[in-house]
N, C-alpha and C. Protein backbone atom coordinates (compact mmCIF):
# COMPACT_ATOMS: atom_id res chain seq x y z
N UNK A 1 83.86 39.30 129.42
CA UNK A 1 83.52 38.08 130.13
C UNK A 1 84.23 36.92 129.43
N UNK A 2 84.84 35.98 130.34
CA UNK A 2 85.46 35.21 129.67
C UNK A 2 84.55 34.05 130.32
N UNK A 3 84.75 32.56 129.12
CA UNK A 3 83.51 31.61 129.58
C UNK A 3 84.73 30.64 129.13
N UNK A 4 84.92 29.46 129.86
CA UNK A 4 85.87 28.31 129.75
C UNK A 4 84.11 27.31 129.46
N UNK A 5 84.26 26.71 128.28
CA UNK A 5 83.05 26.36 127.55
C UNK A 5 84.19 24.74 127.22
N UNK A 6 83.17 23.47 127.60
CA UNK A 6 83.28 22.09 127.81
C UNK A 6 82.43 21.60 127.37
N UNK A 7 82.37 20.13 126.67
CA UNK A 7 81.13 19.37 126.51
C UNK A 7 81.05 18.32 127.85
N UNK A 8 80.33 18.42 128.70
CA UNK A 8 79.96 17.45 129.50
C UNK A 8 80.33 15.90 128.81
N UNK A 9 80.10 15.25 127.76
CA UNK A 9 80.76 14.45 126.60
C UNK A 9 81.82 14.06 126.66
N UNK A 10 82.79 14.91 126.69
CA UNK A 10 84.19 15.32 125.85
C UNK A 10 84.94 14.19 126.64
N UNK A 11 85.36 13.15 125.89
CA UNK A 11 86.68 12.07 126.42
C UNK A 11 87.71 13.23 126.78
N UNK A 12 88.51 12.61 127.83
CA UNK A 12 89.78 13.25 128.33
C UNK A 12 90.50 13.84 127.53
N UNK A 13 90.58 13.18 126.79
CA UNK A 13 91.61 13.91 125.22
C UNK A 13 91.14 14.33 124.97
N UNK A 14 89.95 14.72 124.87
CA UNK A 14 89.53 15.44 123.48
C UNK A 14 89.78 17.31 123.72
N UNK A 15 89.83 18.28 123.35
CA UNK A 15 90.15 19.04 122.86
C UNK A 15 88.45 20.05 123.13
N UNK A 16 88.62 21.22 124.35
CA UNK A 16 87.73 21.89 124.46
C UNK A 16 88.00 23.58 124.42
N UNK A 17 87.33 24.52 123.45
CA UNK A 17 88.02 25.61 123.18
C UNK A 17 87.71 27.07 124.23
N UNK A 18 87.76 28.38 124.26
CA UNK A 18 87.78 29.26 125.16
C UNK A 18 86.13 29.91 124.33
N UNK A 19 85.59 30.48 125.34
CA UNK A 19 84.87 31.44 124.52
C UNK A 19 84.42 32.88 125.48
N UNK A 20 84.98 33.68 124.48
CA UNK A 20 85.28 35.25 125.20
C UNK A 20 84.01 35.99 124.53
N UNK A 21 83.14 36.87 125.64
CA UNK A 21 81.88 37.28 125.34
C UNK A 21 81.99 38.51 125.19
N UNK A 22 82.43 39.64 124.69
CA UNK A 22 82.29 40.87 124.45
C UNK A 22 80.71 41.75 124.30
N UNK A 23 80.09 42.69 125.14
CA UNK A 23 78.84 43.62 124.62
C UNK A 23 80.07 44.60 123.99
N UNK A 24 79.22 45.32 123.26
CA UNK A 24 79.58 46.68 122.35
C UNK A 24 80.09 48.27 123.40
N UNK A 25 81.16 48.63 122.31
CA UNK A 25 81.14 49.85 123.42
C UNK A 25 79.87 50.77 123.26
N UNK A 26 79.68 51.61 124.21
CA UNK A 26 78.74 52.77 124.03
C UNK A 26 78.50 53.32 122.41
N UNK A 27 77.21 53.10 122.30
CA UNK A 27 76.85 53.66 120.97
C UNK A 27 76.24 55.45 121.35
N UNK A 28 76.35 55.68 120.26
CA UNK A 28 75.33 57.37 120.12
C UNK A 28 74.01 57.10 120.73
N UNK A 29 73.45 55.90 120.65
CA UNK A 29 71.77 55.98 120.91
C UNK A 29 72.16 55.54 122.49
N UNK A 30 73.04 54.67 122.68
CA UNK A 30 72.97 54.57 124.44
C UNK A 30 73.64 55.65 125.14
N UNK A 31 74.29 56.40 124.61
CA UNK A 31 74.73 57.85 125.30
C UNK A 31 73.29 59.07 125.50
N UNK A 32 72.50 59.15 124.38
CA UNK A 32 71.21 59.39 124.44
C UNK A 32 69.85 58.77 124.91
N UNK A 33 70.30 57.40 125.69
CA UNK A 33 68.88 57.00 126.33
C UNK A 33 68.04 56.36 125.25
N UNK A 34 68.30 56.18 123.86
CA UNK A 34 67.37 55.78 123.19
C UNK A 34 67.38 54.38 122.92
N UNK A 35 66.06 54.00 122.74
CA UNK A 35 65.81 52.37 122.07
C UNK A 35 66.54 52.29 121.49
N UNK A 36 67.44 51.30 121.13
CA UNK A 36 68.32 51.03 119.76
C UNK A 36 68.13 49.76 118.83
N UNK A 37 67.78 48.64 119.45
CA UNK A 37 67.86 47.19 119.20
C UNK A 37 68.14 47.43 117.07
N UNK A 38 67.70 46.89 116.43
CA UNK A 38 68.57 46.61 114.98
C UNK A 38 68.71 48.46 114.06
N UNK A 39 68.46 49.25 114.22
CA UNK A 39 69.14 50.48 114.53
C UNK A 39 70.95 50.41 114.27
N UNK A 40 71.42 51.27 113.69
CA UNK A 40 72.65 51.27 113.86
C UNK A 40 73.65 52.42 113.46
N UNK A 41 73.30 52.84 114.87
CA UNK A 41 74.64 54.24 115.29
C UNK A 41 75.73 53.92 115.52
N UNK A 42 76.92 54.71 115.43
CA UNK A 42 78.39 54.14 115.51
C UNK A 42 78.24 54.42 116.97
N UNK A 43 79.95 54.37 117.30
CA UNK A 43 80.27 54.25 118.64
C UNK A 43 80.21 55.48 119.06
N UNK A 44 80.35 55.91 120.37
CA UNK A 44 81.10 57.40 120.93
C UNK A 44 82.21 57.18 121.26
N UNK A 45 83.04 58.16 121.54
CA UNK A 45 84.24 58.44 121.80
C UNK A 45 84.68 57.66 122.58
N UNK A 46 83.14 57.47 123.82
CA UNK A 46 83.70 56.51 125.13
C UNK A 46 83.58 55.39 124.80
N UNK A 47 82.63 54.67 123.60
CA UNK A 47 82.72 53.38 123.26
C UNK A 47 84.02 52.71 122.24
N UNK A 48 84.67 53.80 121.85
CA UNK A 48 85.97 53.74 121.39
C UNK A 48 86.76 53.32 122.08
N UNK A 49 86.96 54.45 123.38
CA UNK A 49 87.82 53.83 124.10
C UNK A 49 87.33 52.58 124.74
N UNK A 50 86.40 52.13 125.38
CA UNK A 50 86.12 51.17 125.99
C UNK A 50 86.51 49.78 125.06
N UNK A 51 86.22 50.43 123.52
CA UNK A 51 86.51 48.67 122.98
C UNK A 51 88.24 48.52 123.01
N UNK A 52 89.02 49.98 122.88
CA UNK A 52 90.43 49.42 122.84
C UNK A 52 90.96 48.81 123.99
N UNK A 53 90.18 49.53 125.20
CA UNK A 53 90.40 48.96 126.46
C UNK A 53 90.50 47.14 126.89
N UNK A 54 89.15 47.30 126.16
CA UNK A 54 88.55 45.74 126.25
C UNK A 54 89.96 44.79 125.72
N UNK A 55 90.45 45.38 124.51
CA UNK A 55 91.78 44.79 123.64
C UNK A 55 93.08 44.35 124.25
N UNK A 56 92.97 45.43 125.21
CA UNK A 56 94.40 45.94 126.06
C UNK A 56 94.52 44.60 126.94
N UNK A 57 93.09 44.50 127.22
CA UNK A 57 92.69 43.49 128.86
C UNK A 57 92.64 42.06 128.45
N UNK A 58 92.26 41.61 127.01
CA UNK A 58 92.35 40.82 126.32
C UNK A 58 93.40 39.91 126.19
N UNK A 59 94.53 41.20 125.75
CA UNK A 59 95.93 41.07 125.31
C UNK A 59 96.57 40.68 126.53
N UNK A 60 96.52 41.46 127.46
CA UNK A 60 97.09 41.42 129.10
C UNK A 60 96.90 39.65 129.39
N UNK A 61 95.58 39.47 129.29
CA UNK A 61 95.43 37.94 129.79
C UNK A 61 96.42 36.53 128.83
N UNK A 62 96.91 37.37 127.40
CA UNK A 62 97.20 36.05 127.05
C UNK A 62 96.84 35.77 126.19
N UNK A 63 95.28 36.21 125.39
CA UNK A 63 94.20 35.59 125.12
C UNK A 63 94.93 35.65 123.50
N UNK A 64 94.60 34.63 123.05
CA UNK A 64 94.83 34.21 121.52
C UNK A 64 93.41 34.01 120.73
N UNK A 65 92.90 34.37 119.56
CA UNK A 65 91.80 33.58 118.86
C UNK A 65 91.60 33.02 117.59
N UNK A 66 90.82 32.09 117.31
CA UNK A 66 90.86 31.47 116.00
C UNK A 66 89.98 31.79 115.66
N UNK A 67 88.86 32.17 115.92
CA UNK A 67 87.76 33.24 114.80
C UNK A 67 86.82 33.81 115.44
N UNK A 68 86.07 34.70 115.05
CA UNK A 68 85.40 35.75 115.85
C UNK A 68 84.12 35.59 115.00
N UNK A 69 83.15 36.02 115.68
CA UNK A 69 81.53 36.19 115.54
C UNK A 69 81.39 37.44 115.71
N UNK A 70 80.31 38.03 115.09
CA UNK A 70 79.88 39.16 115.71
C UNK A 70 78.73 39.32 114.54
N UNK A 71 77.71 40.44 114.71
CA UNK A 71 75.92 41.04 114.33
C UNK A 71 76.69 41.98 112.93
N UNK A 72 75.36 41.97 112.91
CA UNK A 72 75.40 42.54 111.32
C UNK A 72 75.26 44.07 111.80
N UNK A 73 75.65 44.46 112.97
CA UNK A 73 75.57 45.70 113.35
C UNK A 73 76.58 46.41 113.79
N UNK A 74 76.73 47.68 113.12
CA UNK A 74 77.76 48.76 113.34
C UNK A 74 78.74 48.86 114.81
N UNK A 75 78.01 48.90 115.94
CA UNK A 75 78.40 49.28 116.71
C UNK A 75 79.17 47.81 117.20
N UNK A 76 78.75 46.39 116.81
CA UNK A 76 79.59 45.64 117.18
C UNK A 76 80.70 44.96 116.57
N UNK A 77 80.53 45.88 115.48
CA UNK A 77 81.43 45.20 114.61
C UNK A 77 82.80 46.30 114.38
N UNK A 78 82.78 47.03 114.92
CA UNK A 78 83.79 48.49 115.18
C UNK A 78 84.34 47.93 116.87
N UNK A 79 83.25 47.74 117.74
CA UNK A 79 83.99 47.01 118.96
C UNK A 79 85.38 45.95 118.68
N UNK A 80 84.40 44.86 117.61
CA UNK A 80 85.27 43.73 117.77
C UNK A 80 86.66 44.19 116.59
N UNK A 81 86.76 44.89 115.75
CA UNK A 81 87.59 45.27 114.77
C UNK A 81 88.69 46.13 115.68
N UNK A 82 88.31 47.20 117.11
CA UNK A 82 89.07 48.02 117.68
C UNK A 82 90.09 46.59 118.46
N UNK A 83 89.00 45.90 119.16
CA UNK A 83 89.97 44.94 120.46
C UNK A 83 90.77 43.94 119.22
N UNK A 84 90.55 43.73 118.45
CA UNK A 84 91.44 42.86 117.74
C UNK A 84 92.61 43.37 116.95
N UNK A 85 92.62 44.69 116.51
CA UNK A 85 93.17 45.92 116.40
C UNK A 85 94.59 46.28 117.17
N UNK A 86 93.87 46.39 118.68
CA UNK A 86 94.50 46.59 119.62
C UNK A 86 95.62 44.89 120.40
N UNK A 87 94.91 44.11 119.93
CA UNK A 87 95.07 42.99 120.44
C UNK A 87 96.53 42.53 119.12
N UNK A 88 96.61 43.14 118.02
CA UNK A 88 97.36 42.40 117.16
C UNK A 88 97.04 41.60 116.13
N UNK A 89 95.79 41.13 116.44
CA UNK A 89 95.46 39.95 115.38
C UNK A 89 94.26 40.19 114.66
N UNK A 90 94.51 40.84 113.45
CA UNK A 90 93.80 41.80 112.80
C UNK A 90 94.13 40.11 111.28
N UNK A 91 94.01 39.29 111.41
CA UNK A 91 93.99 38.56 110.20
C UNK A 91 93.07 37.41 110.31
N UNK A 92 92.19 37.60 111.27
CA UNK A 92 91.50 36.04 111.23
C UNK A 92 90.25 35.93 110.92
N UNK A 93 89.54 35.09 110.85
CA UNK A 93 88.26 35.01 110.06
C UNK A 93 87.05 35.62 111.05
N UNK A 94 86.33 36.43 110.69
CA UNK A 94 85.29 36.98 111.10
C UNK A 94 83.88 36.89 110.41
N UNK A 95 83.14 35.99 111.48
CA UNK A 95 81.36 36.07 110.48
C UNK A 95 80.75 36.64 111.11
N UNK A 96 79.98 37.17 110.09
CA UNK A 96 79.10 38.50 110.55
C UNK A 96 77.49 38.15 110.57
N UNK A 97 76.67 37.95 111.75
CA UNK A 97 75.35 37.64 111.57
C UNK A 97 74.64 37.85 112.19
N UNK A 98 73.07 37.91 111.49
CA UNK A 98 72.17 38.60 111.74
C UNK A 98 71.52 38.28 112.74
N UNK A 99 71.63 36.59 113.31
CA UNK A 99 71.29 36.44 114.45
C UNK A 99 71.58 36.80 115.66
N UNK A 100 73.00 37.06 115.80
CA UNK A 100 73.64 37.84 116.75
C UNK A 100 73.22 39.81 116.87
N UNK A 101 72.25 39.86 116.22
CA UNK A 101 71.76 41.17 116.13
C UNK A 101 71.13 41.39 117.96
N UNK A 102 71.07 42.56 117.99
CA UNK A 102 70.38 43.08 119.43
C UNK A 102 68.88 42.95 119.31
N UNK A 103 68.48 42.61 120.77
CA UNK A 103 67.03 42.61 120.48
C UNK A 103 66.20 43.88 119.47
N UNK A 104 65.32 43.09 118.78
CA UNK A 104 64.54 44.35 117.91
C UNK A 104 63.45 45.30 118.69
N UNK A 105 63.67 45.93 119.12
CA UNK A 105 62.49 46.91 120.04
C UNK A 105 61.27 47.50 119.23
N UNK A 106 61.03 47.00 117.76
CA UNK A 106 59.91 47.66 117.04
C UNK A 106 59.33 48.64 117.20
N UNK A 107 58.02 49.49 117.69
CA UNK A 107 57.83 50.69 117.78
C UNK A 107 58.74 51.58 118.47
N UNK A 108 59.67 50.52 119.46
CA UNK A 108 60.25 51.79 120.58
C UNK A 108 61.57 52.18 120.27
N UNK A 109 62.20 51.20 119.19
CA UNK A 109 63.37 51.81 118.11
C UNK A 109 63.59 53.53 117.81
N UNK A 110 64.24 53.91 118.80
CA UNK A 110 64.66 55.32 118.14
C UNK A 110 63.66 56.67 119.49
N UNK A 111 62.85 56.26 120.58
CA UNK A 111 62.50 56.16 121.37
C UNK A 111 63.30 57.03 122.52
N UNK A 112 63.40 57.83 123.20
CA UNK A 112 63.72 58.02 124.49
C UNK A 112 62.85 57.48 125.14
N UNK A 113 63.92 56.32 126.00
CA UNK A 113 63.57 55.38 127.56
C UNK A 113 62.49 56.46 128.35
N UNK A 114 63.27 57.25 128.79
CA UNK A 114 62.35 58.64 129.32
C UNK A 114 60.76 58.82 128.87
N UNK A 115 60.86 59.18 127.68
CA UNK A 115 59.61 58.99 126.84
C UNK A 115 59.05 58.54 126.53
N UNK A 116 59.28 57.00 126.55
CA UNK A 116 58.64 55.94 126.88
C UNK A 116 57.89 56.07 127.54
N UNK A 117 58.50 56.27 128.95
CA UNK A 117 57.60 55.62 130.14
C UNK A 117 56.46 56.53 130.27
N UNK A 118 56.85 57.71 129.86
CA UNK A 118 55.32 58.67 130.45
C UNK A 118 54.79 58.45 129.18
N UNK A 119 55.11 57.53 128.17
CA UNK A 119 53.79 57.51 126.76
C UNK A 119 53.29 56.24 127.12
N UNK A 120 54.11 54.83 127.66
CA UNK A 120 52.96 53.98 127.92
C UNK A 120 53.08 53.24 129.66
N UNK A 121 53.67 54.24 130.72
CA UNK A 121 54.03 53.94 131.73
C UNK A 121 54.95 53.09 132.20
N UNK A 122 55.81 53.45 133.04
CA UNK A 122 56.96 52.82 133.42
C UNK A 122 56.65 51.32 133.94
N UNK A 123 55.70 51.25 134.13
CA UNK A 123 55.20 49.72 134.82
C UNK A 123 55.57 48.67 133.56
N UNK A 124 54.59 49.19 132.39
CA UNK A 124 54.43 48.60 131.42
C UNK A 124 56.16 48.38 130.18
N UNK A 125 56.77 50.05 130.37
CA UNK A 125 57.87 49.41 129.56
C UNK A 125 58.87 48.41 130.65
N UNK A 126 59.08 48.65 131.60
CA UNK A 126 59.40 47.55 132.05
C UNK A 126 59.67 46.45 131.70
N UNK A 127 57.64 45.97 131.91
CA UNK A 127 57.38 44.65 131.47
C UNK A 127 58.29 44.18 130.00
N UNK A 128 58.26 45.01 129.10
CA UNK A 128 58.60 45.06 127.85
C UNK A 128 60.23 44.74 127.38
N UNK A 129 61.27 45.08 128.70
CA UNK A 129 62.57 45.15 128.84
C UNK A 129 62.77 43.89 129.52
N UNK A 130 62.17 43.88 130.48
CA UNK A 130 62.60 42.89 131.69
C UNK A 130 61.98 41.72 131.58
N UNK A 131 61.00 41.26 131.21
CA UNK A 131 60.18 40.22 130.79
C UNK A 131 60.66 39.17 129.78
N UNK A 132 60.82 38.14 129.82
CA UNK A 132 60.89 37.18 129.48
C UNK A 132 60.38 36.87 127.40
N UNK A 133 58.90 37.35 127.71
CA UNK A 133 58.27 36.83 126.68
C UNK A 133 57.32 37.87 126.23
N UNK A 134 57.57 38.91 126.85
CA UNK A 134 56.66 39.57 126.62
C UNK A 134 57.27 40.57 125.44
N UNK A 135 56.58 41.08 124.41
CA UNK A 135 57.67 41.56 123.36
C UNK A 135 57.01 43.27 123.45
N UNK A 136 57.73 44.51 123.06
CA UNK A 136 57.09 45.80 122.74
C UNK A 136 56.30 45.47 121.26
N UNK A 137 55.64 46.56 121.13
CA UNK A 137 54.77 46.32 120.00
C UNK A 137 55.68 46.61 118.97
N UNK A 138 55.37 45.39 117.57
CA UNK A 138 56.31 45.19 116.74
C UNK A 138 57.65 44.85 116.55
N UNK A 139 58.24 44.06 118.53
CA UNK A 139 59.22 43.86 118.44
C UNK A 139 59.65 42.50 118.88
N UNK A 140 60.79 42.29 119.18
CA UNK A 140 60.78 40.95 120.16
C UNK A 140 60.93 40.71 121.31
N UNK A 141 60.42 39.57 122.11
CA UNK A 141 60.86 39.78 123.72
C UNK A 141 62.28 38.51 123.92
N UNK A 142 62.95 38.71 124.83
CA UNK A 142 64.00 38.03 124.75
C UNK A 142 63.94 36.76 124.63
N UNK A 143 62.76 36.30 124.37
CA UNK A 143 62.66 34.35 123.99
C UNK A 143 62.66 34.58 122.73
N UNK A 144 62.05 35.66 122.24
CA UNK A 144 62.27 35.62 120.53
C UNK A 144 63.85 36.12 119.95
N UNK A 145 64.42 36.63 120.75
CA UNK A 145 65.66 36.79 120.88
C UNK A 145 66.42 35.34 120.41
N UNK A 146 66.58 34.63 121.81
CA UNK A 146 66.76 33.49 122.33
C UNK A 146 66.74 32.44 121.13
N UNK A 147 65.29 32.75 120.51
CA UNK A 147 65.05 31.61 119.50
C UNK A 147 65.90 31.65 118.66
N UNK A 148 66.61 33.29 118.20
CA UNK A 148 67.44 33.33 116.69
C UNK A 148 68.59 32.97 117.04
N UNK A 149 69.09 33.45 118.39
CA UNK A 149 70.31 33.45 119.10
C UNK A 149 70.99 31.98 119.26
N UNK A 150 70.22 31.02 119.79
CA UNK A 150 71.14 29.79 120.24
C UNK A 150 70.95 28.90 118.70
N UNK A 151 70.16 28.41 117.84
CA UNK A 151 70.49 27.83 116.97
C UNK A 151 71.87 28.20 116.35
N UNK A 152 72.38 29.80 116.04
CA UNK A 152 73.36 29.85 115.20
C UNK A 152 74.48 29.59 116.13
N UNK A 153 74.37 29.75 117.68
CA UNK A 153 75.27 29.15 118.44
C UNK A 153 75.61 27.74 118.44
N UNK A 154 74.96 27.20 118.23
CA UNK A 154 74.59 25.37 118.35
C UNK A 154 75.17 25.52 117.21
N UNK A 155 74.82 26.08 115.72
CA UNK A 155 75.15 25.19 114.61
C UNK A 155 76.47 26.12 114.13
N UNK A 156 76.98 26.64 114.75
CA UNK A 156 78.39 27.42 114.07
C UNK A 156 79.89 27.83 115.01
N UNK A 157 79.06 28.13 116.45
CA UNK A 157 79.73 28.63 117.30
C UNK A 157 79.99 27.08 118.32
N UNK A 158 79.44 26.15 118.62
CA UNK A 158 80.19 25.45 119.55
C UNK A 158 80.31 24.41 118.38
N UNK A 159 80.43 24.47 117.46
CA UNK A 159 81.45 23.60 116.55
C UNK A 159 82.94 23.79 116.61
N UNK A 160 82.86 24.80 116.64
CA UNK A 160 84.38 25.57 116.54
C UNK A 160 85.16 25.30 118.18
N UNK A 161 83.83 25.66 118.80
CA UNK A 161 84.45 25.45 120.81
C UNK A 161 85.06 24.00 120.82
N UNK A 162 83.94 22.92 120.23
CA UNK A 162 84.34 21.73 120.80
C UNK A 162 85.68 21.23 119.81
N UNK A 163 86.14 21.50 118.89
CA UNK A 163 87.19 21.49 118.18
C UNK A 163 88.37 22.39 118.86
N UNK A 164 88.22 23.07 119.91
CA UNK A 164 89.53 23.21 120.53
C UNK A 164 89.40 24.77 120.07
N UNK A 165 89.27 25.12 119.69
CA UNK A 165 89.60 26.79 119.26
C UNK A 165 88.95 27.77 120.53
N UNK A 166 89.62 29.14 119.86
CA UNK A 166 89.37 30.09 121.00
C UNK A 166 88.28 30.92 120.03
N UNK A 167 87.56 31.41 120.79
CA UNK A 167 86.18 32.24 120.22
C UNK A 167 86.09 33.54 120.64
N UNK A 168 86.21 34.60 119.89
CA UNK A 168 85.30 36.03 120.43
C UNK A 168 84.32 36.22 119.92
N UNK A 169 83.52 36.27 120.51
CA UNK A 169 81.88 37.07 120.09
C UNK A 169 81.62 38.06 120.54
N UNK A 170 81.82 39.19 119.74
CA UNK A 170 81.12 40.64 120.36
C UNK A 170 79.69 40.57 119.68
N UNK A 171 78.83 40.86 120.65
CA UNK A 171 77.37 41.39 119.77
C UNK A 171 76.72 42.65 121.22
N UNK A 172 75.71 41.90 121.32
CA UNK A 172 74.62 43.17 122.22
C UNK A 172 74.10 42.80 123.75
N UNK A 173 73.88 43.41 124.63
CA UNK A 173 73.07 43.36 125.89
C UNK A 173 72.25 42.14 125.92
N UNK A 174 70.96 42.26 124.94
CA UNK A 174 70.36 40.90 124.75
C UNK A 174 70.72 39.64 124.33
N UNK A 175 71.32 39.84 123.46
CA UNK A 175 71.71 38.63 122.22
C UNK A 175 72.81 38.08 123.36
N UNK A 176 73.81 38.68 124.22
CA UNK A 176 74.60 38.32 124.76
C UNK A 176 73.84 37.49 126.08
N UNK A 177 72.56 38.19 126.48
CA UNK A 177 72.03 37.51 127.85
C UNK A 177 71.31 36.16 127.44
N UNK A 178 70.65 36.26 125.71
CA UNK A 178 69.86 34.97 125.70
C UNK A 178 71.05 33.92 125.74
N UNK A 179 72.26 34.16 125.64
CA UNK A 179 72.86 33.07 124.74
C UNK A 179 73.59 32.90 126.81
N UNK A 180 73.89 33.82 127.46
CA UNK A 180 74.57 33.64 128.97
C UNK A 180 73.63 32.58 129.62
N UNK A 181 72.16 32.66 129.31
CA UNK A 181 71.12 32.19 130.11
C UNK A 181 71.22 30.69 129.20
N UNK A 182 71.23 30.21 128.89
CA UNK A 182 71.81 29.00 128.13
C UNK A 182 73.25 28.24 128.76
N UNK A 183 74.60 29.08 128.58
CA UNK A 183 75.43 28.64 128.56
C UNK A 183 75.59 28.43 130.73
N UNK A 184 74.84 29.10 131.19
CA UNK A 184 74.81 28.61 132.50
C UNK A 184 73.83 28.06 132.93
């Protein structure tokens, strides 16, 4: 996903940067159906290819960057290392953080989805996925997400946007939707 990111603010001159949204390729636990959120399995074969792919499509467009973000987690940090890899530009600064981590699913970490539902009904994990605020037991729901997610955006990531630079952020499903539901 590519996001052309502006300050409503910004004098004519001034200088507004790109910001490119990467999720992770396929991990081992999403090839198996399982909870994953701060968990951390490498990629599969197909999330291999999918991140060089991602690189290829990257590269194809043009796309240049001045520093990359990404979670303190395996599977996104092998994504963003393959497309940049693939992309050529294997020298630029990369921070790695914990806020950009995937939602934490607490008890249901490690979990078959499947098994879930017939242990506390499909109605209910649902609620637990799809819900707003509602968190699984011992975990977070995507406002608690949300909460860790946009401060380090605000205080690290559109510093860099409104200074003109180009941005990749690979992280996760969630971390990527609290921060989409914001930026639109």
């Amino acid at each position: 996903m590519i996001v052309e990111v502006s300050a409503p603010e910004a004098a004519a001159d001034q200088r507004t940067g790109t910001l490119v949204l990467v999720r992770h390729g396929e991990s081992e636990w999403n090839r198996r159906n399982l909870f994953t959120g701060w968990c951390n399995p490498d990629l599969t074969e197909k999330g291999l290819i999918e991140a060089l792919v991602a690189g290829r499509l990257l590269r194809a467009e043009g796309l240049k960057f001045d520093v990359c973000y990404t979670s303190r987690l395996r599977r996104a940090q092998r994504t963003l290392d393959l497309i940049l890899s693939e992309m050529g530009e294997t020298d630029l600064p990369i921070h790695f953080e914990e806020a950009l981590n995937e939602r934490h699913y607490g008890d249901l970490c490690g979990l078959n989805k499947d098994e879930a539902k017939e242990r506390w009904g499909e109605e209910q994990v649902r609620i637990w996925r799809r819900s707003y605020d509602i968190p699984p037991p011992g975990g977070e729901s995507l406002k608690d997400t949300e909460d860790r997610v946009m401060p380090y955006y605000q205080d690290h990531v559109w510093p860099d946007l409104k200074s003109g630079k180009s941005v990749l952020l690979v992280a996760h499903g969630n971390s990527l939707r609290a921060l989409i539901m914001n930026l639109e």
